[in-house]
C-alpha atoms as a PDB file:
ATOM      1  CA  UNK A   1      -6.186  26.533 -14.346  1.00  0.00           C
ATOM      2  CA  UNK A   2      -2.605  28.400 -15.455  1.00  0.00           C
ATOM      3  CA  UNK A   3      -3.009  30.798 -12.909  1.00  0.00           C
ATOM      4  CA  UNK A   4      -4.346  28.664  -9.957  1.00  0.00           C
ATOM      5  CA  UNK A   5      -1.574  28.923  -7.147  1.00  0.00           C
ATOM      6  CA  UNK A   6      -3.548  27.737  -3.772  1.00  0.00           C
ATOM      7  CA  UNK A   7      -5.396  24.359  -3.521  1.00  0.00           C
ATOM      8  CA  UNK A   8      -8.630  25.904  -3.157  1.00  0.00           C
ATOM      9  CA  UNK A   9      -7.577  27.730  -6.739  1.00  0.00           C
ATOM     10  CA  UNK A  10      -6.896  24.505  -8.077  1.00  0.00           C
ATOM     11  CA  UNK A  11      -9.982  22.566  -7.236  1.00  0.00           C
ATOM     12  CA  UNK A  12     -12.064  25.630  -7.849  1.00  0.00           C
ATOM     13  CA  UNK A  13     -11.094  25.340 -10.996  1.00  0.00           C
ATOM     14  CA  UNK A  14     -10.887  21.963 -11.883  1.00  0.00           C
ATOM     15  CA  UNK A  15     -14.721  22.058 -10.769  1.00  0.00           C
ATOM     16  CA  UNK A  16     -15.122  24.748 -13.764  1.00  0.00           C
ATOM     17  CA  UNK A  17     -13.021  23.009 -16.216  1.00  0.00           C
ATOM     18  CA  UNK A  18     -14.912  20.113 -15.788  1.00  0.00           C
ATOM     19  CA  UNK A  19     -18.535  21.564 -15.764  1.00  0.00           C
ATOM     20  CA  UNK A  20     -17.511  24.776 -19.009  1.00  0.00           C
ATOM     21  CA  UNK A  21     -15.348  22.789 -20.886  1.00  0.00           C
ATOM     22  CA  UNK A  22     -16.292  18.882 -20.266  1.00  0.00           C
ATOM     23  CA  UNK A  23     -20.228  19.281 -19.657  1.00  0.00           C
ATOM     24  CA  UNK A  24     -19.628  17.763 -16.809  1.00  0.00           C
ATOM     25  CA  UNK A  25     -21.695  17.698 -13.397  1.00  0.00           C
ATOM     26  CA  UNK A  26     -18.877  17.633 -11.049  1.00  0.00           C
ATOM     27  CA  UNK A  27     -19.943  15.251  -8.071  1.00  0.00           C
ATOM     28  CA  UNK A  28     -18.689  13.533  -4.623  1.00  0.00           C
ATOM     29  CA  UNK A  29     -19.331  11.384  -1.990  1.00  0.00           C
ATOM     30  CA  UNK A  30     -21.766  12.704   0.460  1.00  0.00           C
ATOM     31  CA  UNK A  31     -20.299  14.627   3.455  1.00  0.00           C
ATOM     32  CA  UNK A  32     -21.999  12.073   6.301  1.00  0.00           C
ATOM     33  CA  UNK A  33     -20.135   9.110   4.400  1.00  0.00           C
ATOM     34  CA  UNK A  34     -16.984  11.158   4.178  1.00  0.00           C
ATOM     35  CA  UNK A  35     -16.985  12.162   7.912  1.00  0.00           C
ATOM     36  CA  UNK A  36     -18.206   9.018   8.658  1.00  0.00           C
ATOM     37  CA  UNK A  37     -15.260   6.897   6.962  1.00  0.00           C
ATOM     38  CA  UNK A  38     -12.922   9.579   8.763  1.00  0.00           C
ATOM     39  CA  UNK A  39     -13.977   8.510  11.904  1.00  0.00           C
ATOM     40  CA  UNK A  40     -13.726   4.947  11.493  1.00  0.00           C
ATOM     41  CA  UNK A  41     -10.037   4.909  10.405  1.00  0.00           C
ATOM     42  CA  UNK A  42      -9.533   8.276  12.981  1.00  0.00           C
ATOM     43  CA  UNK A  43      -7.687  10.112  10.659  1.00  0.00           C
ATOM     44  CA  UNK A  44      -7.892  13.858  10.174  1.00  0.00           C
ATOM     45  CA  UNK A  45      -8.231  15.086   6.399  1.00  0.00           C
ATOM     46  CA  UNK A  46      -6.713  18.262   5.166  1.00  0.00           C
ATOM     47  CA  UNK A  47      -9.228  20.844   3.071  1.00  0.00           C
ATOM     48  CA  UNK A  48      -7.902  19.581  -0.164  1.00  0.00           C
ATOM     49  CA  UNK A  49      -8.525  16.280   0.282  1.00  0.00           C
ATOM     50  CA  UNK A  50     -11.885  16.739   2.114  1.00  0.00           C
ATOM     51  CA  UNK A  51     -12.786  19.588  -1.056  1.00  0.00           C
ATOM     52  CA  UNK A  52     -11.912  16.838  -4.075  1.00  0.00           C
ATOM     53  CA  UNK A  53     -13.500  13.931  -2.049  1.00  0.00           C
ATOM     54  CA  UNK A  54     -17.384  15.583  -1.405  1.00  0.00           C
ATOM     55  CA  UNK A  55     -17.223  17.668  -4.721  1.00  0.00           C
ATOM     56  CA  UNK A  56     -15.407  15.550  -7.442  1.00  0.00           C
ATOM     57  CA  UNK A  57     -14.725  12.195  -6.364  1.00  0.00           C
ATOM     58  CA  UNK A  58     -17.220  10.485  -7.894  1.00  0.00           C
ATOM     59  CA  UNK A  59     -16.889  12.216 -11.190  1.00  0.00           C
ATOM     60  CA  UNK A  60     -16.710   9.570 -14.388  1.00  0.00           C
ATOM     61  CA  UNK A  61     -14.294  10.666 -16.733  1.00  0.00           C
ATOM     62  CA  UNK A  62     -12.971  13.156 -14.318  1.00  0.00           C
ATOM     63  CA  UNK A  63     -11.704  12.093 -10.945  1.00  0.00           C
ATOM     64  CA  UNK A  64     -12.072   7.878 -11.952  1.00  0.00           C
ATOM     65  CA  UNK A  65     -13.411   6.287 -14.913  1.00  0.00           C
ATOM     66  CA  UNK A  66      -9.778   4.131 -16.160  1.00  0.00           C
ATOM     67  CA  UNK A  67      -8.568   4.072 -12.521  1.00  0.00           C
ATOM     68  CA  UNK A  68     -11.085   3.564  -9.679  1.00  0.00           C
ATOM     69  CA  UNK A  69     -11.832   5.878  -6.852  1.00  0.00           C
ATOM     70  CA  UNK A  70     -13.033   3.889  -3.638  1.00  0.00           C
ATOM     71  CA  UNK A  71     -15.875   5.020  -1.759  1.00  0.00           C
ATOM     72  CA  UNK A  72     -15.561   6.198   1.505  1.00  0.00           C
ATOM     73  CA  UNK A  73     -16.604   3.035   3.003  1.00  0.00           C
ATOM     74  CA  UNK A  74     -13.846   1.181   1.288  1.00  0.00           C
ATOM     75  CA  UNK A  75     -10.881   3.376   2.173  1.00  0.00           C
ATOM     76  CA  UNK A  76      -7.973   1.233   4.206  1.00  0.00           C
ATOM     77  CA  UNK A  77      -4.677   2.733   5.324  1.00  0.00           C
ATOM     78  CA  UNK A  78      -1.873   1.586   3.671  1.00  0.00           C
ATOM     79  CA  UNK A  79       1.822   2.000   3.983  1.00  0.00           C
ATOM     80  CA  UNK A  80       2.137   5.736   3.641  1.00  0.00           C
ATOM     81  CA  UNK A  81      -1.466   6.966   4.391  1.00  0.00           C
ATOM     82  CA  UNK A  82      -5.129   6.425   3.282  1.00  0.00           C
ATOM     83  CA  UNK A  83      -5.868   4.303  -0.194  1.00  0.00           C
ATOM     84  CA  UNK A  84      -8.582   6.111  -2.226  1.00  0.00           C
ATOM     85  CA  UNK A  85      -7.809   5.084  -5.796  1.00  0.00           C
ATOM     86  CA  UNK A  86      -6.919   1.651  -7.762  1.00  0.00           C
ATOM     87  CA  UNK A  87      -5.452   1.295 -10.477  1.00  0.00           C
ATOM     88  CA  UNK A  88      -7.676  -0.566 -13.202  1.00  0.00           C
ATOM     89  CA  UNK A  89      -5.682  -3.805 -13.746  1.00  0.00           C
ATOM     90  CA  UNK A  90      -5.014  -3.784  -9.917  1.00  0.00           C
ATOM     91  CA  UNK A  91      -1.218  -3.390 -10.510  1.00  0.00           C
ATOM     92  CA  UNK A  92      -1.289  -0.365  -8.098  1.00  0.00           C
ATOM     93  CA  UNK A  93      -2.914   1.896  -5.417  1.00  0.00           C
ATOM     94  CA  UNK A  94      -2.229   5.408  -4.447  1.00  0.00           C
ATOM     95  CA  UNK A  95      -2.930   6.504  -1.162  1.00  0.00           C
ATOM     96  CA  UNK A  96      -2.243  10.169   0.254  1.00  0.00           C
ATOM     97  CA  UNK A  97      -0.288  11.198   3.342  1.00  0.00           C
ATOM     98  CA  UNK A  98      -2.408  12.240   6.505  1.00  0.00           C
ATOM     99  CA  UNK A  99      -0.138  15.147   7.657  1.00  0.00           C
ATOM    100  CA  UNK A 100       0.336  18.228   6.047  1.00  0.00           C
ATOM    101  CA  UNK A 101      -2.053  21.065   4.732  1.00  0.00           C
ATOM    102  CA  UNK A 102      -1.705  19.776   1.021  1.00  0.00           C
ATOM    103  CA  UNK A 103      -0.752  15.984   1.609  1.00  0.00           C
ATOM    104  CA  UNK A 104       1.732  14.332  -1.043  1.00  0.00           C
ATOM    105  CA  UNK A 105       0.633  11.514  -3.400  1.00  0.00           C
ATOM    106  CA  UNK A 106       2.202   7.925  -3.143  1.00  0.00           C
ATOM    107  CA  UNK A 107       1.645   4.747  -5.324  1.00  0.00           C
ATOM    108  CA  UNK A 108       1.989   1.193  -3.780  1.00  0.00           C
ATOM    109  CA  UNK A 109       2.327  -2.293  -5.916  1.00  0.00           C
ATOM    110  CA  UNK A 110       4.357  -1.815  -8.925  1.00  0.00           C
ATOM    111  CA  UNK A 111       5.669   1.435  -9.708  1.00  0.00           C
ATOM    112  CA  UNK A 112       5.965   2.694  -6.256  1.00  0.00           C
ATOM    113  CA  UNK A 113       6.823   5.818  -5.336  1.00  0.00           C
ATOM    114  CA  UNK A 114       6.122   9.633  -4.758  1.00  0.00           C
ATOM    115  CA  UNK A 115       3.391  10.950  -7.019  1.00  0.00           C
ATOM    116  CA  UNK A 116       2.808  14.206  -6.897  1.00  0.00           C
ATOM    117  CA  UNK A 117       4.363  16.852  -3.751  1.00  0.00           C
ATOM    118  CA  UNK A 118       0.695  17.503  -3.135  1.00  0.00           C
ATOM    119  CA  UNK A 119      -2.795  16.422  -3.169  1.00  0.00           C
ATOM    120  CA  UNK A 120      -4.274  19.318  -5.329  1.00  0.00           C
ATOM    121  CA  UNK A 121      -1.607  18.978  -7.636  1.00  0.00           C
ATOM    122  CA  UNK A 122      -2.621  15.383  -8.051  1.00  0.00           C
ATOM    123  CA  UNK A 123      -5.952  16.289  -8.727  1.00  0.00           C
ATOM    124  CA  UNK A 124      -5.344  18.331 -11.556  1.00  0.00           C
ATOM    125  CA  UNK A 125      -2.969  15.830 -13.492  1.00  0.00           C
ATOM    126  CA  UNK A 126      -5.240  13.086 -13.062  1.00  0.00           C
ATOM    127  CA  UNK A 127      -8.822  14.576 -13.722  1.00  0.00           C
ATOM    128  CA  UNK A 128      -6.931  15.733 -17.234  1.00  0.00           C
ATOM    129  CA  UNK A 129      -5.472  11.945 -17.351  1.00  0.00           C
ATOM    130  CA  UNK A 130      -9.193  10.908 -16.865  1.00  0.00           C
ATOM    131  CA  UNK A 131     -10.710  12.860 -19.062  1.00  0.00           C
ATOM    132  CA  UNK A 132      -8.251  11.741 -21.900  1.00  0.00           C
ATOM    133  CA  UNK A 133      -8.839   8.078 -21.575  1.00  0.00           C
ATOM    134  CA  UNK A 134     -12.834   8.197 -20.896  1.00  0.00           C
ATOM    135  CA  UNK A 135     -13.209  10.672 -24.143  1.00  0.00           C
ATOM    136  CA  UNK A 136     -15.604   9.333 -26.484  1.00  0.00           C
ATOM    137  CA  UNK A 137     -14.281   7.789 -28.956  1.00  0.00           C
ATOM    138  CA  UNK A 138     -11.276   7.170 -27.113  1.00  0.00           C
ATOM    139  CA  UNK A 139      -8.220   9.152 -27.451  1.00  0.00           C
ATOM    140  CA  UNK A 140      -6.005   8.523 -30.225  1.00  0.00           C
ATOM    141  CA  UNK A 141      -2.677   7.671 -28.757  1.00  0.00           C
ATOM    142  CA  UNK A 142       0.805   5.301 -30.087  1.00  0.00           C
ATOM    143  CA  UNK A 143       4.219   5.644 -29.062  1.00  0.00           C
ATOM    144  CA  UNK A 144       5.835   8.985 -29.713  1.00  0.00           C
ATOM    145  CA  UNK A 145       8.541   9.744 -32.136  1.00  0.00           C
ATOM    146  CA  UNK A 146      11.497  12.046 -31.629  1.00  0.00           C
ATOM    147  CA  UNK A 147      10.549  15.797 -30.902  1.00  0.00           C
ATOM    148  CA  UNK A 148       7.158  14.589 -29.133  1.00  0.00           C
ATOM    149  CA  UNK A 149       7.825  17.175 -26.430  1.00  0.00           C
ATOM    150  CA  UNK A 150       8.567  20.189 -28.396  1.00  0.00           C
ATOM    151  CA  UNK A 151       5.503  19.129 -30.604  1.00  0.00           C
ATOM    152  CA  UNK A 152       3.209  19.039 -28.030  1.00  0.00           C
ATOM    153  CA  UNK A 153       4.534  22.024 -26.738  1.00  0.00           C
ATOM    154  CA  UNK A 154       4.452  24.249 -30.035  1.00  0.00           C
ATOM    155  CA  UNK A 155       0.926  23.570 -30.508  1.00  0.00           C
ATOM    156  CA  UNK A 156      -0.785  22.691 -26.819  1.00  0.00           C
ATOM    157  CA  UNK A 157       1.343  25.081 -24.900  1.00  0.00           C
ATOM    158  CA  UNK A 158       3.643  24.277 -21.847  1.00  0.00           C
ATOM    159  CA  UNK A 159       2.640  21.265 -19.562  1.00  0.00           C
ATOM    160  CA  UNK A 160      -0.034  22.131 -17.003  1.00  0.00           C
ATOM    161  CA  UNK A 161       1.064  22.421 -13.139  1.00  0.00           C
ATOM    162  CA  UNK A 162       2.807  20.036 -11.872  1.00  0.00           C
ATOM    163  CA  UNK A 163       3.647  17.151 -13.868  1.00  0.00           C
ATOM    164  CA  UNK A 164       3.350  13.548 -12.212  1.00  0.00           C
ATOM    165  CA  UNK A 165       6.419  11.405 -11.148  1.00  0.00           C
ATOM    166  CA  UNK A 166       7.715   8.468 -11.811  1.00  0.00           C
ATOM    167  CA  UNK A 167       5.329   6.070  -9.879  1.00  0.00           C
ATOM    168  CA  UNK A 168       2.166   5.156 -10.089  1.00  0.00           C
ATOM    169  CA  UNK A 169       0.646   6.283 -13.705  1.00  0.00           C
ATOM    170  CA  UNK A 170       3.663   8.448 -13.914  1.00  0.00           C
ATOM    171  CA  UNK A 171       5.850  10.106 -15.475  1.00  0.00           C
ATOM    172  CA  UNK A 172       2.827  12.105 -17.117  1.00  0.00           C
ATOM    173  CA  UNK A 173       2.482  15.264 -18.597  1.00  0.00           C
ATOM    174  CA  UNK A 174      -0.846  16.959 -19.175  1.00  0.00           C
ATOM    175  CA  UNK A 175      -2.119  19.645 -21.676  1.00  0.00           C
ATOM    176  CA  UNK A 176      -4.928  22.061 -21.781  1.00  0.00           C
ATOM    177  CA  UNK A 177      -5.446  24.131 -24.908  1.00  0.00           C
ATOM    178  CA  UNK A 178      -8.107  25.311 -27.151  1.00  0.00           C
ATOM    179  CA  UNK A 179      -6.568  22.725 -29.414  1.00  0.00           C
ATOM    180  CA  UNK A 180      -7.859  19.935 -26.805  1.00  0.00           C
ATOM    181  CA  UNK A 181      -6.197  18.003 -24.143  1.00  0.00           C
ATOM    182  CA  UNK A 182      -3.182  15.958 -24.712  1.00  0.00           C
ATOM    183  CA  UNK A 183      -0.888  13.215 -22.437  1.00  0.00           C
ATOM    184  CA  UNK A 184       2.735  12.509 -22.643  1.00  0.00           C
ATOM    185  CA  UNK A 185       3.233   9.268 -20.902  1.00  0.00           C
ATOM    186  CA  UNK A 186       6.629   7.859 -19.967  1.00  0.00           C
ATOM    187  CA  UNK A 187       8.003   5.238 -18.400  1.00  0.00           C
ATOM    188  CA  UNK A 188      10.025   1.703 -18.303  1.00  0.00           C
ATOM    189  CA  UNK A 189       8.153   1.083 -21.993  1.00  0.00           C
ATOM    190  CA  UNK A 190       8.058   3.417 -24.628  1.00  0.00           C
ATOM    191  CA  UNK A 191       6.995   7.610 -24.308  1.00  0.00           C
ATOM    192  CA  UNK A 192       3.216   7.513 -25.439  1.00  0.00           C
ATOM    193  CA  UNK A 193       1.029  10.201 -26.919  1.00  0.00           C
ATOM    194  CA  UNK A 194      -2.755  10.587 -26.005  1.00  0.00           C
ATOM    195  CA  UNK A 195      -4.963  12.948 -27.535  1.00  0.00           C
ATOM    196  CA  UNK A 196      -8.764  13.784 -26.997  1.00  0.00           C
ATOM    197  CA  UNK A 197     -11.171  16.568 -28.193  1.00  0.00           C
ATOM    198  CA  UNK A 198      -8.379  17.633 -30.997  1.00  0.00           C
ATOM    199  CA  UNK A 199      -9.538  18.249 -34.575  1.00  0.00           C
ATOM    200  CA  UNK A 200      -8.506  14.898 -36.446  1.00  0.00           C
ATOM    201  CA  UNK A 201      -6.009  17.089 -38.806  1.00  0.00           C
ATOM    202  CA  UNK A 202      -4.325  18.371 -36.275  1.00  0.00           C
ATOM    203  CA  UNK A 203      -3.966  14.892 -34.641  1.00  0.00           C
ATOM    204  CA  UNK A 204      -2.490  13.512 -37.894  1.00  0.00           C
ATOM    205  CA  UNK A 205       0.246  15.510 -37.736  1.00  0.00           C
ATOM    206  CA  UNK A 206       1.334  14.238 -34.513  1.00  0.00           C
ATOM    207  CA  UNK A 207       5.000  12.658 -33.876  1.00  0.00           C
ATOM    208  CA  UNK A 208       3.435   9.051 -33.127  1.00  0.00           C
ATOM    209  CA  UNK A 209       5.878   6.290 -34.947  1.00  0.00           C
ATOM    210  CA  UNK A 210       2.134   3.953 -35.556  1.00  0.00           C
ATOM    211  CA  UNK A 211      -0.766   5.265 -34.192  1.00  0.00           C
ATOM    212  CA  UNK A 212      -2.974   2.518 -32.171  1.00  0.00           C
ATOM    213  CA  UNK A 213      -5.930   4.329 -32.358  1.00  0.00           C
ATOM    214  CA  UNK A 214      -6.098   6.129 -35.562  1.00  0.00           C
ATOM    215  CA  UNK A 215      -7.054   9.935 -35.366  1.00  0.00           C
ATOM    216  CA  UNK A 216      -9.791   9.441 -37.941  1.00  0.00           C
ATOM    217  CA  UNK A 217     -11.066   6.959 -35.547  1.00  0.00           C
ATOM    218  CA  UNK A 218     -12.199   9.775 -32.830  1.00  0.00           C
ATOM    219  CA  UNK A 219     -14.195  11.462 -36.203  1.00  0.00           C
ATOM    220  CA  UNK A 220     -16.588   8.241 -36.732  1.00  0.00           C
END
């Protein structure tokens, strides 16, 4: 996914990543109910959006599974475009713009604000997001401790893409590595480390100042 530089790269190979890496069977909503919701609201939908929505949308664990993508037949428009995901305790909504080839990402409710500068890049930083928080097992995650960054760095590589802003579940980095996937959450609380699919030595010698879900946890 390093070298994907078009949104047609990107989602081409988010739908690898999720079927070589995840076992997952990448899915969407059906192309009629798609077409059907773009009608009602008469909105046009860029390639990107139209790609994630009939191929990956309605992927658990990878496009929704701790936040909730609406079906097609509950999309609204909302304040800076069309709503398509909620946020699991309701506290906000994100909603993409309907101009542009590759329309930006907003969030509405609390933490509003600008996203991600483009759909695909959205896409990429959230199905990793999912895919962290639905592992099984959990992922083992507590706040991180000074040098977090250049920890996760040394031994995950840099951040992947884009990394999300400050609103909605932002500001998040995401990590793809043969040593697993990894999150570095912050925000108005404390910086937060998530891990998933990492070997549980590796995970214990993470800079986490008390760990809320213990690495050994993700062995049992």
């Amino acid at each position: 996914m390093r070298a994907a530089a078009t949104p047609e790269d990107r989602l081409g190979a988010l739908e690898t990543f999720a079927r070589q890496s995840l076992g997952l069977a990448p899915r969407g909503w059906a192309p009629a109910e798609v077409e059907a919701a773009r009608r009602r609201l008469d909105v046009r939908l860029s390639p990107p959006v139209t790609r994630w929505m009939t191929r990956l949308a309605d992927t658990f664990g990878f496009a929704h599974g701790q936040n909730h993508a609406r079906s097609p037949r509950a999309w609204t428009l909302g304040e800076r475009g069309l709503v398509f995901l909620d946020e699991c305790q309701d506290n906000w909504r994100l909603e993409f713009e309907l101009e542009g080839a590759d329309p930006a990402v907003h969030a509405t409710g609390e933490q509003a604000g600008l996203v991600a500068r483009s759909f695909s890049a959205f896409a990429v930083q959230h199905a990793i997001f999912e895919a962290v928080m639905t592992a099984d097992r959990g992922a083992a995650n507590g706040p991180a401790a000074e040098g977090a960054r250049d920890w996760l760095r040394a031994n995950f590589g840099p951040p992947l893409g884009e990394p999300l802003l400050a609103a909605g579940p932002g500001p998040l980095d995401v990590h793809v590595s043969p040593s697993g996937l990894a999150l570095f959450q912050s925000g108005s609380q404390a910086p937060w480390i998530f891990l998933a699919r990492v070997p549980s030595e590796l995970a214990r010698r993470a800079p986490v100042l008390e760990w809320v879900l213990e690495p050994e946890d993700l062995q049992r």
